[in-house]
N, C-alpha and C. Protein backbone atom coordinates (compact mmCIF):
# COMPACT_ATOMS: atom_id res chain seq x y z
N UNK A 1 0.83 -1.19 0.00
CA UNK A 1 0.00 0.00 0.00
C UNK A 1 0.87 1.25 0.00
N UNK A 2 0.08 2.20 -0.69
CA UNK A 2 1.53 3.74 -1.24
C UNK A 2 1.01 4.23 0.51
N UNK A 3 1.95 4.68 0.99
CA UNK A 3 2.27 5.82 1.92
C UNK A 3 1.95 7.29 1.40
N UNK A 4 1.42 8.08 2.11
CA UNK A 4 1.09 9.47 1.69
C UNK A 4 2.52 10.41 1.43
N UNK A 5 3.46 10.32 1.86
CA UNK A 5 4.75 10.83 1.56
C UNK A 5 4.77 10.25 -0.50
N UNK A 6 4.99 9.55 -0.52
CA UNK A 6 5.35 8.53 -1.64
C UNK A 6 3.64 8.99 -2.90
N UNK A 7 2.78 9.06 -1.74
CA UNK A 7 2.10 9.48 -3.58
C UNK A 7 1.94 11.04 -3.64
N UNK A 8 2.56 11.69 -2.44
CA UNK A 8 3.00 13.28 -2.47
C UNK A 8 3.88 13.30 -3.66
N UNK A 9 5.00 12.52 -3.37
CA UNK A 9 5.96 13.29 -4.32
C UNK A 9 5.87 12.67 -5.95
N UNK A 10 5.03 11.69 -5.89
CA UNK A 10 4.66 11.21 -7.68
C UNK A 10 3.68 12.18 -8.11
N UNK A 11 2.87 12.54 -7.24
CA UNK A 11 2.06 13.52 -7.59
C UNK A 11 1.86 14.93 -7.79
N UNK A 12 3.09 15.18 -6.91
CA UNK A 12 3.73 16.97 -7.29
C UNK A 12 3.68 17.64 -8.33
N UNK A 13 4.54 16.95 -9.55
CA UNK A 13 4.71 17.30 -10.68
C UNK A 13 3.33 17.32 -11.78
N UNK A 14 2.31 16.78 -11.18
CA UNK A 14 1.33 16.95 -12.28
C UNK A 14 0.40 17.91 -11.56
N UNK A 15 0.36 17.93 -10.49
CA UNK A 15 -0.06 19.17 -9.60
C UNK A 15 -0.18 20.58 -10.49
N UNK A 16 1.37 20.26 -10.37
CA UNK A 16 1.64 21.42 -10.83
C UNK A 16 1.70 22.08 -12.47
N UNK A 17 1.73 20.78 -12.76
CA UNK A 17 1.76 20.91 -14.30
C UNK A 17 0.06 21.65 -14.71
N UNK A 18 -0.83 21.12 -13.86
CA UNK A 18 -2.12 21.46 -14.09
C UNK A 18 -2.34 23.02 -13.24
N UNK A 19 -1.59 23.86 -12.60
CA UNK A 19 -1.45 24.42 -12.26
C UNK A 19 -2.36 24.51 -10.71
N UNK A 20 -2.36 23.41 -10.01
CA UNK A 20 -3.29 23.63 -8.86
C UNK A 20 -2.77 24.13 -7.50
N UNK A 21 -3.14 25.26 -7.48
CA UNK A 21 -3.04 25.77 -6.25
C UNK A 21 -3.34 25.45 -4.72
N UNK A 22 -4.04 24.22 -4.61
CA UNK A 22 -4.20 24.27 -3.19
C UNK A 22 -4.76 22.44 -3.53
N UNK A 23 -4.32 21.67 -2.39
CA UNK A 23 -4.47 19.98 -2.96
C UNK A 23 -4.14 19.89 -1.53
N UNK A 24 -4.80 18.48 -1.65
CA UNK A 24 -5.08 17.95 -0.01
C UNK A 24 -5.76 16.48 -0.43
N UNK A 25 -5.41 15.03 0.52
CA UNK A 25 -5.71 13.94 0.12
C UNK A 25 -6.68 13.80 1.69
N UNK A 26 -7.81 13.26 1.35
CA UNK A 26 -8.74 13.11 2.24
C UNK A 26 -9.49 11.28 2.41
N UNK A 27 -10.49 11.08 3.33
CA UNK A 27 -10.46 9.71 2.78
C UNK A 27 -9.50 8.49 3.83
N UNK A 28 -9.66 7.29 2.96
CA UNK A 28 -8.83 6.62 3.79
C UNK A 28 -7.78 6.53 3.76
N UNK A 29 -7.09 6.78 3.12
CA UNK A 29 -5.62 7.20 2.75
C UNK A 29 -5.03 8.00 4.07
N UNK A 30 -6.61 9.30 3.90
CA UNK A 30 -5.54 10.65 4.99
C UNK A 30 -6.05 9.91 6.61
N UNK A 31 -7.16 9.06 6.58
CA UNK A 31 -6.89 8.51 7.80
C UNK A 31 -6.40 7.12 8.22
N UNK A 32 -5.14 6.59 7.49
CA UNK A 32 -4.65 5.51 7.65
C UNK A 32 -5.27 3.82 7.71
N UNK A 33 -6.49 4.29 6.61
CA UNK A 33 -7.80 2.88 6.45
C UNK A 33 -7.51 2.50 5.22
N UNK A 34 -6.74 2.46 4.96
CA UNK A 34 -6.98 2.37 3.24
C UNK A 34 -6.49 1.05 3.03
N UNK A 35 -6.98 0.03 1.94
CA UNK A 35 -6.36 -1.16 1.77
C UNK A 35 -6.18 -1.10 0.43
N UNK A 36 -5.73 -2.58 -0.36
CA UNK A 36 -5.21 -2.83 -1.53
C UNK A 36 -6.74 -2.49 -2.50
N UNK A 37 -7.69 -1.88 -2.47
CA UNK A 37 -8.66 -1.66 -3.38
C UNK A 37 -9.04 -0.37 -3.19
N UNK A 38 -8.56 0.68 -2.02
CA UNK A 38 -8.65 1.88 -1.97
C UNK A 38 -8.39 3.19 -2.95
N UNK A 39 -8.97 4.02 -3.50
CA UNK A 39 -8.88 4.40 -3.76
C UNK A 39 -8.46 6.07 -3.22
N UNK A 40 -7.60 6.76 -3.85
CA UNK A 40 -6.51 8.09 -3.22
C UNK A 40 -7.61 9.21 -3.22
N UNK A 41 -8.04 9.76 -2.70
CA UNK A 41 -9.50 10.75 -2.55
C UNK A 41 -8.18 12.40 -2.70
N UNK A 42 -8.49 12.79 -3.83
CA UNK A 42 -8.01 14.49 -3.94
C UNK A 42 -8.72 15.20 -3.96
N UNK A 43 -8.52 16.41 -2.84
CA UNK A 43 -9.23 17.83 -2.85
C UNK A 43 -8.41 18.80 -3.84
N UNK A 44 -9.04 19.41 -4.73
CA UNK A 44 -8.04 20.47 -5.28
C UNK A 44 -8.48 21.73 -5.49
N UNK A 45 -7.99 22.61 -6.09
CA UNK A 45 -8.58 23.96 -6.43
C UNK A 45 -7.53 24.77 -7.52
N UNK A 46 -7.45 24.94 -8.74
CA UNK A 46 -7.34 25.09 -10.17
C UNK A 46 -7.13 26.35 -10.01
N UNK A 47 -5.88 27.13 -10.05
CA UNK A 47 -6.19 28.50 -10.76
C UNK A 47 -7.13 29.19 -11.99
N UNK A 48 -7.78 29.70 -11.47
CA UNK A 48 -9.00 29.97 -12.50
C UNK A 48 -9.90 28.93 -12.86
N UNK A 49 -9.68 28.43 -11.55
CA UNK A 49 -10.75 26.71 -12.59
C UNK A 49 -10.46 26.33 -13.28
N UNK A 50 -11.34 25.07 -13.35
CA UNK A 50 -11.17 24.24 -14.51
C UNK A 50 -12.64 23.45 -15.35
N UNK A 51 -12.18 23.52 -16.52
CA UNK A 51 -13.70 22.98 -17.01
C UNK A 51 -13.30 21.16 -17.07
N UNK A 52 -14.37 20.81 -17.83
CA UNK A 52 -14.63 19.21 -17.04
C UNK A 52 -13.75 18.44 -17.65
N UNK A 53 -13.03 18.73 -18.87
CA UNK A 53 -12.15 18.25 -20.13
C UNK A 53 -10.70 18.53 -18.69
N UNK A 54 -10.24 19.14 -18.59
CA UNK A 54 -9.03 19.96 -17.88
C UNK A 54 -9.24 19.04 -16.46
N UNK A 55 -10.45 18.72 -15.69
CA UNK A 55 -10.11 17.64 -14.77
C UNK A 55 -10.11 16.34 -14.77
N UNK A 56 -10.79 16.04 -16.06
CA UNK A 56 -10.35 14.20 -16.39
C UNK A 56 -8.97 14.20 -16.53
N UNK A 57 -8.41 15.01 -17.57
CA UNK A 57 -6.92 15.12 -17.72
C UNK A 57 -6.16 14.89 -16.47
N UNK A 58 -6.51 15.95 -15.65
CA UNK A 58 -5.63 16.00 -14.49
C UNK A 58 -6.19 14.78 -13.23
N UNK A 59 -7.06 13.94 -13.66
CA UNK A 59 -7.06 12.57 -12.85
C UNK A 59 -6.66 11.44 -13.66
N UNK A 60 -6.68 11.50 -15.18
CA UNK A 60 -5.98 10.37 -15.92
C UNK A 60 -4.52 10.38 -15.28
N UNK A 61 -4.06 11.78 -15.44
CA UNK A 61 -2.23 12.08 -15.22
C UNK A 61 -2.28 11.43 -13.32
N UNK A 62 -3.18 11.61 -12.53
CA UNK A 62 -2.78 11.41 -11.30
C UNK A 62 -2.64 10.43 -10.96
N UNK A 63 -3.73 9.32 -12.09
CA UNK A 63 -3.48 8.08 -11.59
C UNK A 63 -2.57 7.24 -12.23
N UNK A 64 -1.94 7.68 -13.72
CA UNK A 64 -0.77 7.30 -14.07
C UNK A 64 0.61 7.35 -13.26
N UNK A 65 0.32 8.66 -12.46
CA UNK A 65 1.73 9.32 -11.75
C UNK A 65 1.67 8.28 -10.28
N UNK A 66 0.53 7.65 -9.65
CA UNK A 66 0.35 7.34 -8.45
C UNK A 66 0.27 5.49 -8.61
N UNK A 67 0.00 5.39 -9.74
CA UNK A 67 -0.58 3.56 -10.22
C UNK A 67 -2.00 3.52 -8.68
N UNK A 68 -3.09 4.11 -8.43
CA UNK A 68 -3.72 3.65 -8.10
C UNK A 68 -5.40 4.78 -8.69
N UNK A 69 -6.18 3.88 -8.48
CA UNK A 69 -7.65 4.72 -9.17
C UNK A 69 -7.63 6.27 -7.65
N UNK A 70 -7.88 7.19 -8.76
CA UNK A 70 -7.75 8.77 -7.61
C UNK A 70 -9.46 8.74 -8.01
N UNK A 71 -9.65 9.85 -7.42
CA UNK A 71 -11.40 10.69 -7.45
C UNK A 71 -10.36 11.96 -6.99
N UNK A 72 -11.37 12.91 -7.62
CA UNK A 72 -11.18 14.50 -7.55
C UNK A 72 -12.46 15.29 -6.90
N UNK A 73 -12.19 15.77 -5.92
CA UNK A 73 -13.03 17.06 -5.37
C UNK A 73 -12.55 18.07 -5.05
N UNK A 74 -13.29 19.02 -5.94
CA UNK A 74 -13.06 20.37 -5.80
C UNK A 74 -13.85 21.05 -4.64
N UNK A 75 -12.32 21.94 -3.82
CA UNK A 75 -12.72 22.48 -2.66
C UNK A 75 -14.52 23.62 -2.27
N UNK A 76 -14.24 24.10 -3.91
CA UNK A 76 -16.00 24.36 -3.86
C UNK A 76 -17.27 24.05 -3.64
N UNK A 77 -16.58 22.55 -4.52
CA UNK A 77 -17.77 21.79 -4.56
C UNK A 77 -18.16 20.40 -3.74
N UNK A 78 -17.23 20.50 -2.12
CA UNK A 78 -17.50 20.15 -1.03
C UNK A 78 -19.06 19.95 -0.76
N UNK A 79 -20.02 19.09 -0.49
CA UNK A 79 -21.32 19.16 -0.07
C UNK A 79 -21.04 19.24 1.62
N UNK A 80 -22.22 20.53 1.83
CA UNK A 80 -22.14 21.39 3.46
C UNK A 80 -22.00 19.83 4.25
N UNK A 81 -22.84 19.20 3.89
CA UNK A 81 -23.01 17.96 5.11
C UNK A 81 -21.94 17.31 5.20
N UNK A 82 -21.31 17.32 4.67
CA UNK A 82 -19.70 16.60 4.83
C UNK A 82 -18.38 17.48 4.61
N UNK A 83 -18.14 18.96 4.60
CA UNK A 83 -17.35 19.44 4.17
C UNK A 83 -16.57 19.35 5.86
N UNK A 84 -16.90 19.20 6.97
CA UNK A 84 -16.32 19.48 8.09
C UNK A 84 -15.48 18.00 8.18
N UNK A 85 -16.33 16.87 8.02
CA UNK A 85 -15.25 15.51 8.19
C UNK A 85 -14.38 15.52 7.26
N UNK A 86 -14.31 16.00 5.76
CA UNK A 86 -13.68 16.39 5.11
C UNK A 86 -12.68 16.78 5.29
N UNK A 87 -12.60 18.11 5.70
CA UNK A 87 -11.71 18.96 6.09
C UNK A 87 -10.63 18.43 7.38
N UNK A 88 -11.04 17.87 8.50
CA UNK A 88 -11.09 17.39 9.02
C UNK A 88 -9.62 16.31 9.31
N UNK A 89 -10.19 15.42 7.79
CA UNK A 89 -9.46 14.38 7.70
C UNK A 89 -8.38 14.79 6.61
N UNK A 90 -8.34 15.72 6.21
CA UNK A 90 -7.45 16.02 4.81
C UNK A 90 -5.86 16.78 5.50
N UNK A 91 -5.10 15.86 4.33
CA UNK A 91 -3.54 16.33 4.95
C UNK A 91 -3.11 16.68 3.74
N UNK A 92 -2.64 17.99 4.11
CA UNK A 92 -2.61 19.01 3.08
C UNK A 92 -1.18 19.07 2.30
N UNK A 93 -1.08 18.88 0.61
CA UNK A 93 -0.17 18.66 -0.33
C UNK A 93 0.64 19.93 -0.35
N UNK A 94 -0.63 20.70 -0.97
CA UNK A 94 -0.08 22.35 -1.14
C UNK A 94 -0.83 23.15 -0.58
């Protein structure tokens, strides 16, 4: 199972390549539950956004860069009823 150090730094470079300003892994990953079918839960937030073409991209590249299936949530689009465990549990990239 990847360690959060270890899919930090595979994942830096496309971070950034996509230009995201603010990233955070939440989930079981950020609370040490995660097993061999887990999937890497990313919070992010896009300079200037991003339209829907621009975040498949940047989860195809994450899960090439990481070898495991990611999901993407954008810090906006947090739902109220869960944005606090969320937050919560998220250990912050950038």
């Amino acid at each position: 199972m990847k360690k959060i150090e270890e899919i930090k730094k595979k994942a830096m470079p496309v971070l950034k390549k996509f230009s995201v300003t603010r990233a955070g892994i939440f989930g079981s990953y950020a609370r040490g539950e995660q097993n061999e079918k887990s999937d890497v839960d990313f919070l992010i937030e896009i300079e200037g956004g991003a339209d829907l073409v621009e975040l498949i991209r940047l989860k195809s590249n994450l899960q090439k860069a990481i070898s495991k299936k990611v999901d993407l949530v954008e810090y906006g689009a947090i739902k109220k009823e869960l944005k606090k465990d969320i937050l919560n549990d998220e250990i912050r990239l950038i």
